[in-house]
N, C-alpha and C. Protein backbone atom coordinates (compact mmCIF):
# COMPACT_ATOMS: atom_id res chain seq x y z
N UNK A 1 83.42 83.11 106.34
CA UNK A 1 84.66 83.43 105.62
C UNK A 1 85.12 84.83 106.01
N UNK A 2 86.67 84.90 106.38
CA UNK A 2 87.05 86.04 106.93
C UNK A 2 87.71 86.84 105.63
N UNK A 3 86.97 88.26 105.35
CA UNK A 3 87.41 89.71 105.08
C UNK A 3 88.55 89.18 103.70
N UNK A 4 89.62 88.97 104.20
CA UNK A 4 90.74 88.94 103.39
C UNK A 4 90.53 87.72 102.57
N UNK A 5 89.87 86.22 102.72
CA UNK A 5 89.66 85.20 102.42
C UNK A 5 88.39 85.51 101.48
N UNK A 6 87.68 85.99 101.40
CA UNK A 6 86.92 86.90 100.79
C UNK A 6 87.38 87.39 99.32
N UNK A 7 88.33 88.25 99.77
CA UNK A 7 89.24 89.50 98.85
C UNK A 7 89.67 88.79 98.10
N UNK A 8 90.74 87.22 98.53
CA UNK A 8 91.67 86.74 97.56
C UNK A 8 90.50 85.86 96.82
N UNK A 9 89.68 85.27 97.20
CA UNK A 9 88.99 84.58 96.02
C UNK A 9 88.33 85.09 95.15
N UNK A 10 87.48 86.30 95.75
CA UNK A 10 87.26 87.03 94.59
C UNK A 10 88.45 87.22 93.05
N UNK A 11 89.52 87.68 93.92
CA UNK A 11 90.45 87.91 93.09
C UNK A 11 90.98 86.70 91.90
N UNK A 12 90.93 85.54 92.39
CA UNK A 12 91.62 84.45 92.56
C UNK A 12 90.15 83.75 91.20
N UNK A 13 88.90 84.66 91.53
CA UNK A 13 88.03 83.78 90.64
C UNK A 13 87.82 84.84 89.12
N UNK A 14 88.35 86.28 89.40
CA UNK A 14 88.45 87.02 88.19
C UNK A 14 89.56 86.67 87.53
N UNK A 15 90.85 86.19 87.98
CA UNK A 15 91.85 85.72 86.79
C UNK A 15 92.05 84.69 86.69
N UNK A 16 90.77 83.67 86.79
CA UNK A 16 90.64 82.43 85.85
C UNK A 16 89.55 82.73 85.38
N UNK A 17 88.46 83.56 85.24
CA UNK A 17 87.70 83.85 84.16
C UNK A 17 88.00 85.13 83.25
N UNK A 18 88.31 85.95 83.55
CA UNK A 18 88.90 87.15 82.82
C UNK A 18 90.50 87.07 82.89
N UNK A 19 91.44 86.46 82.33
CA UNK A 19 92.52 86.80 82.33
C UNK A 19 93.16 88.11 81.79
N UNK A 20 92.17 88.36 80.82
CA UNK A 20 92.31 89.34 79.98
C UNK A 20 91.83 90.64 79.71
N UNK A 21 91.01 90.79 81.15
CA UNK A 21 89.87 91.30 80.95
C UNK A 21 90.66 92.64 81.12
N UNK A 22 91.57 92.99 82.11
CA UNK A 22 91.94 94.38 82.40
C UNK A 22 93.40 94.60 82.27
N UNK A 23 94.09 95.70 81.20
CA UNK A 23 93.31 96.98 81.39
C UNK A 23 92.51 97.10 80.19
N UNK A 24 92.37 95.90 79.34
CA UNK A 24 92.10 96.10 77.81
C UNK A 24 90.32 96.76 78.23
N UNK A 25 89.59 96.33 78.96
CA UNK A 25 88.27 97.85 78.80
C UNK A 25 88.62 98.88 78.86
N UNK A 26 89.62 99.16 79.91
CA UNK A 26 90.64 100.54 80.07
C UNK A 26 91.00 101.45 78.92
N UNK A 27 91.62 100.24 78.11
CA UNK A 27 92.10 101.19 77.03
C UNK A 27 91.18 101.39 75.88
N UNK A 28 90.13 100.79 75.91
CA UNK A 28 89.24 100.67 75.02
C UNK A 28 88.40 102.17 75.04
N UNK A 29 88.04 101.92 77.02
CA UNK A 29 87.02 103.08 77.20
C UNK A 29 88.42 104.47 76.60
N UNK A 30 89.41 104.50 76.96
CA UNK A 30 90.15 105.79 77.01
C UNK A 30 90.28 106.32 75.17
N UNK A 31 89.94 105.13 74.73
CA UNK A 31 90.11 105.45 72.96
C UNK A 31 88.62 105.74 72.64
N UNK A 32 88.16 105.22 73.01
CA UNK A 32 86.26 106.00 72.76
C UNK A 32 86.04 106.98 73.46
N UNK A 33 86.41 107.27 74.50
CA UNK A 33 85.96 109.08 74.64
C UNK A 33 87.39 109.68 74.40
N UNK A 34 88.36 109.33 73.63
CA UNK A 34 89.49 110.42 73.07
C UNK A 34 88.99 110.81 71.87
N UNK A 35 88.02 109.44 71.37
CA UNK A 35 87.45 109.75 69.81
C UNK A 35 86.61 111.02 69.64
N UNK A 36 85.57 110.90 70.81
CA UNK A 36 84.69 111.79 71.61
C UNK A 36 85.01 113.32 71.43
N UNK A 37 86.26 112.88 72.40
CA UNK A 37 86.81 114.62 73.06
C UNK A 37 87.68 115.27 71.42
N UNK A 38 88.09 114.21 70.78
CA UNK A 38 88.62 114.67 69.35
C UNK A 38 88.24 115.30 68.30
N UNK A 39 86.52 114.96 68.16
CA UNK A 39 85.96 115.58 67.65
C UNK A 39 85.27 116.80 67.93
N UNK A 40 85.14 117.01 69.30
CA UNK A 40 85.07 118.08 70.00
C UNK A 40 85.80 119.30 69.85
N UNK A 41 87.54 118.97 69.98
CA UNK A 41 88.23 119.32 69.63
C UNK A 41 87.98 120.23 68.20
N UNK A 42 88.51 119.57 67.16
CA UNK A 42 88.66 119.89 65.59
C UNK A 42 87.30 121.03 65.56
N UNK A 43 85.67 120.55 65.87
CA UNK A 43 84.73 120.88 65.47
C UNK A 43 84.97 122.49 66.31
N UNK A 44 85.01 122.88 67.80
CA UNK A 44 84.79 123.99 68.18
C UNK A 44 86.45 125.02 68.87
N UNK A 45 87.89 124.06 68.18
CA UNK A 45 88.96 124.81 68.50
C UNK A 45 90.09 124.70 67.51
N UNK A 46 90.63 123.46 66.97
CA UNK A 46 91.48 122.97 66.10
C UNK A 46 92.85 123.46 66.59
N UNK A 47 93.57 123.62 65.93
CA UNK A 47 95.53 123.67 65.69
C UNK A 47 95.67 124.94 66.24
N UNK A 48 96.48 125.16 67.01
CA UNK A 48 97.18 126.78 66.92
C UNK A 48 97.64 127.08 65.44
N UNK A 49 97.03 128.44 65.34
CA UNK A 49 97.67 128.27 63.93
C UNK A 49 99.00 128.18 63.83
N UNK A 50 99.96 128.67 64.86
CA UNK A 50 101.51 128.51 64.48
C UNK A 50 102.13 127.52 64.98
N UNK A 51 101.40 126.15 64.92
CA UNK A 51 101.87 125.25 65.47
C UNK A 51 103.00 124.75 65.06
N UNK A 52 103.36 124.58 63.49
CA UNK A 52 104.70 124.20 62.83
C UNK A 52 105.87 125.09 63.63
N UNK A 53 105.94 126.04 63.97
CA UNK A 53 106.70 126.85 64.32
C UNK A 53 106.87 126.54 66.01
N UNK A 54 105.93 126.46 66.55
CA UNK A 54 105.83 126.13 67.96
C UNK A 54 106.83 125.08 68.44
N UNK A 55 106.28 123.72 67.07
CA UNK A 55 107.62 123.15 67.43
C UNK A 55 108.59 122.86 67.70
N UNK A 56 109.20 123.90 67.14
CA UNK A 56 110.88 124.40 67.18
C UNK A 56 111.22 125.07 68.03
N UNK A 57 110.34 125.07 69.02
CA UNK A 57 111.17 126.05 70.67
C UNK A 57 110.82 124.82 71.87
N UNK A 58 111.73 125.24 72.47
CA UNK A 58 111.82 123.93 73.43
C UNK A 58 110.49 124.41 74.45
N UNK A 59 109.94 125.37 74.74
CA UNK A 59 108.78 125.69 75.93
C UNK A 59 107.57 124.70 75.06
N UNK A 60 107.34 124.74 73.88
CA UNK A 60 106.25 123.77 73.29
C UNK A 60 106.58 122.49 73.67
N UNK A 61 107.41 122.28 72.99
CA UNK A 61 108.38 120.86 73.42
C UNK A 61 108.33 120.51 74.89
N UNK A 62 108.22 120.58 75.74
CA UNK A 62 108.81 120.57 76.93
C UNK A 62 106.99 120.58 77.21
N UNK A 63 106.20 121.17 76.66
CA UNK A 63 104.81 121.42 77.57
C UNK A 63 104.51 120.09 76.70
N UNK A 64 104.52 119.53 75.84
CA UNK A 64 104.14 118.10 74.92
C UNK A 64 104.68 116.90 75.97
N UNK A 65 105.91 116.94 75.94
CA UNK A 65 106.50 116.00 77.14
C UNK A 65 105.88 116.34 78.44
N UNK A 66 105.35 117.06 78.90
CA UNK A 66 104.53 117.25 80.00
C UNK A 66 103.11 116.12 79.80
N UNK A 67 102.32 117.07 79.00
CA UNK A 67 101.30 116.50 78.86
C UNK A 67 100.92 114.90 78.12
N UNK A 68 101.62 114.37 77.84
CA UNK A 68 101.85 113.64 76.91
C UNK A 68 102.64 112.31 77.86
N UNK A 69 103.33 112.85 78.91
CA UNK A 69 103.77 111.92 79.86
C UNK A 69 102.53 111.30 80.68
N UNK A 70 101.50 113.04 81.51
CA UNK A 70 101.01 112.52 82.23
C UNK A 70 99.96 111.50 81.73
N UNK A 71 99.29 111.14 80.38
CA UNK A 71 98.43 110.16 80.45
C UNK A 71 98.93 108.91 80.65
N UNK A 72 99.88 108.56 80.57
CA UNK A 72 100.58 107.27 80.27
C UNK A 72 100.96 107.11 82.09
N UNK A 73 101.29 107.88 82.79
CA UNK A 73 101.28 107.47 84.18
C UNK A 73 100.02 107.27 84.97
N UNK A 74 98.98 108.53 84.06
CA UNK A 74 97.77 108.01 84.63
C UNK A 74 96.98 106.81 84.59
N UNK A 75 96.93 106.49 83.46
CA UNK A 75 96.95 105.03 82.92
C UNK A 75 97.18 104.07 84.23
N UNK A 76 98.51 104.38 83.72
CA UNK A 76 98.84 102.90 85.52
C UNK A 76 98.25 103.42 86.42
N UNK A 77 98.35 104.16 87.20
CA UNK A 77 97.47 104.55 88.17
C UNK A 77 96.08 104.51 88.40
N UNK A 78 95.38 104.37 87.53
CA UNK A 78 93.96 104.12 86.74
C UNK A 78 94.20 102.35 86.85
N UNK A 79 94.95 101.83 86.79
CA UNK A 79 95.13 100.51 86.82
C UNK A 79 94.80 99.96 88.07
N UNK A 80 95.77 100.45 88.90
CA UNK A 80 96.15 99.89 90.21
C UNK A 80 95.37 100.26 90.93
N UNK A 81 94.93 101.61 90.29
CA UNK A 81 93.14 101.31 91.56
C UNK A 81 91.84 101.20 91.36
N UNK A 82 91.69 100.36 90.44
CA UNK A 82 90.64 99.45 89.92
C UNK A 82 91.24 98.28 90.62
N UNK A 83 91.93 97.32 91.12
CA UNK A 83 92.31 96.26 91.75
C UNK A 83 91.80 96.23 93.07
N UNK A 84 91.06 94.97 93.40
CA UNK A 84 90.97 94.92 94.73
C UNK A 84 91.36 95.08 95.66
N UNK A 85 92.82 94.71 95.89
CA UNK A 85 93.35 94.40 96.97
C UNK A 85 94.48 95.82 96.34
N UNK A 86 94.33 96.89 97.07
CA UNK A 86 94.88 98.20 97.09
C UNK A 86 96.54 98.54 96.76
N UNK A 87 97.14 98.97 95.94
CA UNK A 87 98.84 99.13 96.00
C UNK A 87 99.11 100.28 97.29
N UNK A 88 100.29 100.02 97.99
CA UNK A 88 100.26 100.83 98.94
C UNK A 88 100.94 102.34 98.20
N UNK A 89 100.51 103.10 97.99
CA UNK A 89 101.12 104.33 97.93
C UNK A 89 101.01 104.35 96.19
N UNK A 90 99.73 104.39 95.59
CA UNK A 90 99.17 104.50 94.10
C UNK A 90 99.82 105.77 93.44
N UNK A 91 99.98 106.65 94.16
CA UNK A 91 100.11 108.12 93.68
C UNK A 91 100.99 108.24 93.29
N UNK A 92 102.18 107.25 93.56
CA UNK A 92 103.80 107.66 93.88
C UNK A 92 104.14 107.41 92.14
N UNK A 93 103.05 106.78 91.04
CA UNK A 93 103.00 106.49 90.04
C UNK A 93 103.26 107.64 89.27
N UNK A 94 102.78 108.83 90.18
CA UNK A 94 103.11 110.17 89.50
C UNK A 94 103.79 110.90 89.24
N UNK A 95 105.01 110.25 90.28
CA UNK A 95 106.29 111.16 90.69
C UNK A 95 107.15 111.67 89.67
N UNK A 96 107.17 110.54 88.81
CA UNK A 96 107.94 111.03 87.39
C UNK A 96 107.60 112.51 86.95
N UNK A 97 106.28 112.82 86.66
CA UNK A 97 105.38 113.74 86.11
C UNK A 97 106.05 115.22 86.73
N UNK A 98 106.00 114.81 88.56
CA UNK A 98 105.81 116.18 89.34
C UNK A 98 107.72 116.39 89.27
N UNK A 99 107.99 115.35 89.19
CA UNK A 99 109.86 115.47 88.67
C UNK A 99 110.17 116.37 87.36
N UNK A 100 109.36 115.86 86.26
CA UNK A 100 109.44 116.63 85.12
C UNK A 100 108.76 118.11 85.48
N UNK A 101 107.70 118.11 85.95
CA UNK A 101 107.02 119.32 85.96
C UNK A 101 108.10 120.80 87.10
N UNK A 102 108.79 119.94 88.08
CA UNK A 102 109.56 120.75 88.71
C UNK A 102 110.60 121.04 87.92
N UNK A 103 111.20 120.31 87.13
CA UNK A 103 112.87 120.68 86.55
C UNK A 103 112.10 121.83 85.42
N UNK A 104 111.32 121.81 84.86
CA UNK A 104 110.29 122.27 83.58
C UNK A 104 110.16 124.04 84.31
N UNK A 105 109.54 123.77 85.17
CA UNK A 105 109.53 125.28 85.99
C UNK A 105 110.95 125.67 86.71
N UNK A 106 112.12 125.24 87.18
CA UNK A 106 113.36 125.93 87.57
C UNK A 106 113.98 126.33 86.23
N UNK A 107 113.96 125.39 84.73
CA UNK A 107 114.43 125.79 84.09
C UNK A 107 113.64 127.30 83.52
N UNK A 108 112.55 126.87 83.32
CA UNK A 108 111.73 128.72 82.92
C UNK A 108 112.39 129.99 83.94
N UNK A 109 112.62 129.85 85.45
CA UNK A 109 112.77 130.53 85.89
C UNK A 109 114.51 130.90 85.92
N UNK A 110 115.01 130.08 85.21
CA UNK A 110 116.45 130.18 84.77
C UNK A 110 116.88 130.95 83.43
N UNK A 111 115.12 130.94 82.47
CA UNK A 111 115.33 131.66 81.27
C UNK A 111 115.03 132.92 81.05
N UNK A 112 113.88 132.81 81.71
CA UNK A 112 113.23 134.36 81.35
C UNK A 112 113.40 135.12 82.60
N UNK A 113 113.32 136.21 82.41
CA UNK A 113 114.00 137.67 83.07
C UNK A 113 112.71 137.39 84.53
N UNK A 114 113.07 137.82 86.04
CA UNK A 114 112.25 137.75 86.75
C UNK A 114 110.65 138.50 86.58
N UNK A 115 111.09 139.75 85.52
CA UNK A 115 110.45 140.84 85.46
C UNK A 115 108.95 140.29 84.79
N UNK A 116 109.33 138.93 84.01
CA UNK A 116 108.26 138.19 83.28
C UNK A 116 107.60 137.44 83.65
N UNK A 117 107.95 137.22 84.85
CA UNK A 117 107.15 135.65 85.81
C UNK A 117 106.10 136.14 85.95
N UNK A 118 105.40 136.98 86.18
CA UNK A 118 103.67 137.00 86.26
C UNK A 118 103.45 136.91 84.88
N UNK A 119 103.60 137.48 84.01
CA UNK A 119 102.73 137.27 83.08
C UNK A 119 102.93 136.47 82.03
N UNK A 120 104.05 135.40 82.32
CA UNK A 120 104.11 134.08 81.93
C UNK A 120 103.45 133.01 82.85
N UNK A 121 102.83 133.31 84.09
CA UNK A 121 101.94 132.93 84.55
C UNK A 121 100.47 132.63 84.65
N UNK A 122 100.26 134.36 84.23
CA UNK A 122 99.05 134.55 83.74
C UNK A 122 98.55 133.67 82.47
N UNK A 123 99.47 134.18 81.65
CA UNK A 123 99.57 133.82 80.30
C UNK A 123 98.03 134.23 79.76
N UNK A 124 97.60 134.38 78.52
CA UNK A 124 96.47 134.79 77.51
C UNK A 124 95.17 133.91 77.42
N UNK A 125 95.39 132.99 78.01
CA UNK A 125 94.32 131.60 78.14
C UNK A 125 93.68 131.15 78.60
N UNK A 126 94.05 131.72 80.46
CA UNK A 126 93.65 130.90 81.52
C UNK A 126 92.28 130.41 81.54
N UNK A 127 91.09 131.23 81.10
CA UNK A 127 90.01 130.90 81.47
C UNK A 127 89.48 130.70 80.40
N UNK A 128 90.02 130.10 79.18
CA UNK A 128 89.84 128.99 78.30
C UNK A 128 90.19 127.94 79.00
N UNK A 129 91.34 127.55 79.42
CA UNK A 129 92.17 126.39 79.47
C UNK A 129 91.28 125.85 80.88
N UNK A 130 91.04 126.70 81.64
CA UNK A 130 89.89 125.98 82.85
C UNK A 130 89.09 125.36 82.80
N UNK A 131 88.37 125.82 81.23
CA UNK A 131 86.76 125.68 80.78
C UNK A 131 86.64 124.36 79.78
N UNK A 132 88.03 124.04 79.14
CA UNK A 132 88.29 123.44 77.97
C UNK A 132 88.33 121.87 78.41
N UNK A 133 89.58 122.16 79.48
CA UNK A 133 90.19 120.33 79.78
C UNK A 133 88.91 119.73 80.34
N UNK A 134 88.40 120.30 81.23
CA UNK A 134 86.91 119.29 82.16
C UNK A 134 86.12 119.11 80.65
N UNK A 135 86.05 120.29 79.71
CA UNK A 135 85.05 119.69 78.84
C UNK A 135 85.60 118.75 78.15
N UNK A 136 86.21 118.97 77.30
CA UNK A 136 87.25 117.80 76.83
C UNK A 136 87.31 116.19 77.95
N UNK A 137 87.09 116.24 79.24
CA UNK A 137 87.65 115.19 79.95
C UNK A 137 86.11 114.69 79.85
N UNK A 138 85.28 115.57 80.37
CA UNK A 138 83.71 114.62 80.19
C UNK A 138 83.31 113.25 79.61
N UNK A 139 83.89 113.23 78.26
CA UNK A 139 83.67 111.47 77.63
C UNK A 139 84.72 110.85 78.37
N UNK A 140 85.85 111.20 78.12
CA UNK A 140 86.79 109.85 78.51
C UNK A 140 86.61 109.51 80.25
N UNK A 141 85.80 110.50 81.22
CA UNK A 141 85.61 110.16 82.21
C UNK A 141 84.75 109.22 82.49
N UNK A 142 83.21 109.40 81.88
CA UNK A 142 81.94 108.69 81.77
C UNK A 142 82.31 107.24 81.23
N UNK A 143 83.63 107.46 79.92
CA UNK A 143 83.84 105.91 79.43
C UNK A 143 84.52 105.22 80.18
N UNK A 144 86.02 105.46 81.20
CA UNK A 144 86.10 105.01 82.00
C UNK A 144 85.12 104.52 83.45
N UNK A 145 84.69 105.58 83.63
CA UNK A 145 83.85 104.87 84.96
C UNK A 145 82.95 103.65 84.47
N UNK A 146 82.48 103.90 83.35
CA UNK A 146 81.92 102.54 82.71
C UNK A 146 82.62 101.54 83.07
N UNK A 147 83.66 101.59 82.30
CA UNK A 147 84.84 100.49 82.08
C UNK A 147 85.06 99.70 83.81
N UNK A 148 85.22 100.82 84.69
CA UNK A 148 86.19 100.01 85.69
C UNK A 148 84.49 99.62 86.52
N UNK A 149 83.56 99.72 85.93
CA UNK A 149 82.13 99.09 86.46
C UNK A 149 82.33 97.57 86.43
N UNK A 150 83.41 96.99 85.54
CA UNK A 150 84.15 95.58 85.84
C UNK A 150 84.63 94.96 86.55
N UNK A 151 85.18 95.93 87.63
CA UNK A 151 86.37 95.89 88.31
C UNK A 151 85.80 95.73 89.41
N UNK A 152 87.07 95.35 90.23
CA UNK A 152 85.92 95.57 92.16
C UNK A 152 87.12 96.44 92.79
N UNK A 153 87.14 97.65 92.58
CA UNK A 153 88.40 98.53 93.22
C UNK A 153 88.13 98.56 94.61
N UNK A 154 89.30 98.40 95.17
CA UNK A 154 89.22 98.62 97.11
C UNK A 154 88.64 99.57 97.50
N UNK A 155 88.84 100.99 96.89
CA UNK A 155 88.27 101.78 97.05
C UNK A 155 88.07 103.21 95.97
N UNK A 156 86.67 102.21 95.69
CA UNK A 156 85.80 103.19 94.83
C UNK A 156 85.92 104.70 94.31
N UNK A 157 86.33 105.27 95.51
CA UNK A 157 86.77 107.01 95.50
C UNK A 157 87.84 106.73 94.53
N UNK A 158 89.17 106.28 95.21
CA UNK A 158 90.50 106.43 94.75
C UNK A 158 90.05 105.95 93.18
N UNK A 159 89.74 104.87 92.91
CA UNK A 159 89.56 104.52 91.71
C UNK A 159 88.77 105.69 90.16
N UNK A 160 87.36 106.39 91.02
CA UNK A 160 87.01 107.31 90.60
C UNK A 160 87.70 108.37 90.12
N UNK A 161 88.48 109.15 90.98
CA UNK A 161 89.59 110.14 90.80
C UNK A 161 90.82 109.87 90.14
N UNK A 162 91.51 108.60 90.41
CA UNK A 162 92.00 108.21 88.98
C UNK A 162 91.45 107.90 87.65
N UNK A 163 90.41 107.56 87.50
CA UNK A 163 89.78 107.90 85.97
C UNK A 163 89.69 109.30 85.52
N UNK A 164 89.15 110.26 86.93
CA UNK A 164 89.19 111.52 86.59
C UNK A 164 90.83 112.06 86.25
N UNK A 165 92.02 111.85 86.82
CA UNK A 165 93.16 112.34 86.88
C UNK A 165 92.93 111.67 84.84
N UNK A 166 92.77 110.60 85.03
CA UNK A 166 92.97 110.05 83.44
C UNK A 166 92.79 110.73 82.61
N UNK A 167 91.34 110.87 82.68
CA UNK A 167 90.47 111.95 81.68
C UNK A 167 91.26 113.06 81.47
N UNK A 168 91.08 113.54 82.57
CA UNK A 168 92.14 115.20 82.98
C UNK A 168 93.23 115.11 81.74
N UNK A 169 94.31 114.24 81.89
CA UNK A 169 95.32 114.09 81.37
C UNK A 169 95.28 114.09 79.93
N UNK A 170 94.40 112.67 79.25
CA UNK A 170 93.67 112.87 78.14
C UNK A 170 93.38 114.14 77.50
N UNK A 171 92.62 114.91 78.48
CA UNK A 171 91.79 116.45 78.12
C UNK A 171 93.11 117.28 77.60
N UNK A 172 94.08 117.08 79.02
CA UNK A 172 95.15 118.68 78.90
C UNK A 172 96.08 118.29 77.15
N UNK A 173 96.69 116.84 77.28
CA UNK A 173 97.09 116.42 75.53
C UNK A 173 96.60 116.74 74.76
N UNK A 174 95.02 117.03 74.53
CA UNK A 174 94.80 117.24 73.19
C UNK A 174 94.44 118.80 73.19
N UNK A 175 94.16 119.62 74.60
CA UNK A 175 94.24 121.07 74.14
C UNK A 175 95.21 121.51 73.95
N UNK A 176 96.28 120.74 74.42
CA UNK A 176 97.64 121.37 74.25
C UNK A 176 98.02 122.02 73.31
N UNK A 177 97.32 121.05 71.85
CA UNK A 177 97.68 121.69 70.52
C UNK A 177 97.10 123.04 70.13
N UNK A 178 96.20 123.32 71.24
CA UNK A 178 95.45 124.63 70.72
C UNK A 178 95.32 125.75 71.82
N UNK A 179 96.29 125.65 72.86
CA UNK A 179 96.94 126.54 73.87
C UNK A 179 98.48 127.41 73.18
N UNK A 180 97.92 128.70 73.51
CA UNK A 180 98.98 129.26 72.65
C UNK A 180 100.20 129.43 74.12
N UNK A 181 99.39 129.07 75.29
CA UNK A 181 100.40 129.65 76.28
C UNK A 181 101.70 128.46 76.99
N UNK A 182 102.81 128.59 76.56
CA UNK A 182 103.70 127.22 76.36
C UNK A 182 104.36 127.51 77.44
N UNK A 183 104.65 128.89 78.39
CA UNK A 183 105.47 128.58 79.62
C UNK A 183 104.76 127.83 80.67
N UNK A 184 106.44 126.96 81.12
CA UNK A 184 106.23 126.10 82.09
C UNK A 184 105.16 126.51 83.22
N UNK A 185 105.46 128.02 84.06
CA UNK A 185 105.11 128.55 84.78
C UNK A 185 102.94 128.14 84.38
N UNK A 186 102.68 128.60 83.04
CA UNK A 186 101.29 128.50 82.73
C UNK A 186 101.02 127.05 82.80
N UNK A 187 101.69 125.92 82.44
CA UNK A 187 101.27 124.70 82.18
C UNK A 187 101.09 124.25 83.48
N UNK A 188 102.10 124.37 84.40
CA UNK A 188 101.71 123.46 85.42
C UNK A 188 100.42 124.01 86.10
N UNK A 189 100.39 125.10 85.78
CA UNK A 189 99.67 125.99 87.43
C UNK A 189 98.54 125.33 86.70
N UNK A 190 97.82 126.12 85.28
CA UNK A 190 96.86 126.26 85.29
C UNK A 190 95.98 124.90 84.44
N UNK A 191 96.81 124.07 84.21
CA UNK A 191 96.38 122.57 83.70
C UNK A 191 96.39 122.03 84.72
N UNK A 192 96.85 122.06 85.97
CA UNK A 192 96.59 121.43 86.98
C UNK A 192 95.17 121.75 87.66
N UNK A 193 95.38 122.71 87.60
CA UNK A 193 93.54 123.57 88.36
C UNK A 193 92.94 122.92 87.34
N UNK A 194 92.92 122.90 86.02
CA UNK A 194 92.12 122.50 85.21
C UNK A 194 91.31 120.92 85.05
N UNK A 195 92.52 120.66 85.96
CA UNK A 195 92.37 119.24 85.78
C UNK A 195 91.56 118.50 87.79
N UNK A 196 91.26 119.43 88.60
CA UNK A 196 91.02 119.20 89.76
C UNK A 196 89.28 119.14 89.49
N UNK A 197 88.70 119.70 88.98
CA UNK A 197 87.29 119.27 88.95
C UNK A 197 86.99 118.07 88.34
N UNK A 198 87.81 117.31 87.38
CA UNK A 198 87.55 116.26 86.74
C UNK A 198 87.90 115.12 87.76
N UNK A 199 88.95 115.57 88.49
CA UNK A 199 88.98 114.13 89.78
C UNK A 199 88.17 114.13 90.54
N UNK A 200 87.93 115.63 91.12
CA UNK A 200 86.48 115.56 92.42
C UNK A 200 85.61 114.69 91.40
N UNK A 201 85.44 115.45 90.64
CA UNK A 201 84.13 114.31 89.75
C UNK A 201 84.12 112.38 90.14
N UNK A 202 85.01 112.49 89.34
CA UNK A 202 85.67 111.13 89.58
C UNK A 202 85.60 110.66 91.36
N UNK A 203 86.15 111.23 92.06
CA UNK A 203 85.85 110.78 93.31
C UNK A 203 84.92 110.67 93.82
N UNK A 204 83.65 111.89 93.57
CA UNK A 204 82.53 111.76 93.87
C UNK A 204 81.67 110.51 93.36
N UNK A 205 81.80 110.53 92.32
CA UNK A 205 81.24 109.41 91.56
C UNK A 205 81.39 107.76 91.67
N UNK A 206 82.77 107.48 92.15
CA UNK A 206 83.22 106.27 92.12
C UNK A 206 82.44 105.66 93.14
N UNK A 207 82.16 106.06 94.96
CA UNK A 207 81.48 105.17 95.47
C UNK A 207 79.91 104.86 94.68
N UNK A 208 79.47 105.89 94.14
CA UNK A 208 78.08 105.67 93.38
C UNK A 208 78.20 104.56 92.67
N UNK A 209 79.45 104.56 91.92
CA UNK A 209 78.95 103.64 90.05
C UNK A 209 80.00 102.82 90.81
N UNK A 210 80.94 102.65 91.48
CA UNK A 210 81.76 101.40 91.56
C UNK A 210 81.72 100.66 92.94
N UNK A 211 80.96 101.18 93.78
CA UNK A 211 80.75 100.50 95.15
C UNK A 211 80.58 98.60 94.60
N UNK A 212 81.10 97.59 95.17
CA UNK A 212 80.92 96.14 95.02
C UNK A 212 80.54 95.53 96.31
């Protein structure tokens, strides 16, 4: 039996026995280590205290719609590469995100005075916010890679690093509430770095736990 003849029956024999099977572990694993990372949360950081207030300026606002978008794209993306037979161009799932995240940073640099761009860059946090999201991402990573241990992804890596991008995403939402630093300029840069050890993870890991 040739390669591709292979691929489709496999495929062909998981959705007449699991019709149902995916993404519902997906979302299962992503709600047991949010439970995880939640209590984590509350127990060693909780609320900004001026969070009521935070609300009411659009840089909070605008970093919520950030973070808050990217799990829900990661999600699909986390989907599509757990599937055997590969989507061509998985990433492009993201584009929305790096769309929002660009208009998010021209507008900051449209508001505040040039004189402020470093140290709305810097911002007061950074090396919390480095230390926080990977910890925070730890369960929901471990519960996903579980999860897509179901799956027969084309390729294991990609699949890995999207659980990690998942996690990541997961992680940066719920510190969000307890990051006092809301310019665009801080969110993208440094939730993004924050969020790059949790995919190596993930990548590293996936041929280990998901090789088929």
């Amino acid at each position: 039996m040739k390669t591709d003849e292979l691929v489709a029956a496999l495929v062909a024999d998981r959705a007449r026995r699991r019709p149902a099977f995916f993404p519902r572990p997906l979302a299962l694993a992503l709600l047991a280590g949010g439970v995880v990372s939640l209590l984590l949360f509350f127990i060693e950081f909780g609320f900004r205290l001026d969070l009521a207030a935070a609300l009411a300026t659009w840089r909070f606002d605008l970093k919520l719609a950030l973070v808050l978008l990217a799990p829900v794209l990661a999600f699909g993306l986390c989907r599509a590469a757990s599937r055997p037979v590969a989507e061509p161009h998985p990433a492009r799932r993201l584009l929305p995100l790096a769309l929002l995240a660009g208009a998010a940073v021209v507008l900051e640099m449209l508001s505040a005075p040039a004189a402020s761009w470093g140290t709305r860059l810097v911002g007061t946090n950074a090396l919390v916010c480095l230390t926080t999201i990977p910890l925070l991402a730890a369960a929901p990573l471990a519960a996903l890679l579980v999860a897509l241990r179901g799956t027969a992804p084309s390729s294991p890596a990609l699949a890995g690093a999207a659980a990690g991008a998942l996690a990541a995403a997961l992680a940066a939402a719920i510190y969000a509430f307890h990051c006092f630093d809301d310019s665009p300029f801080f969110v993208v840069v440094w939730y993004a770095l924050a969020s790059l050890p949790v995919i190596a993870a993930g990548a590293a890991l996936g041929p280990r736990l998901l090789r088929w």
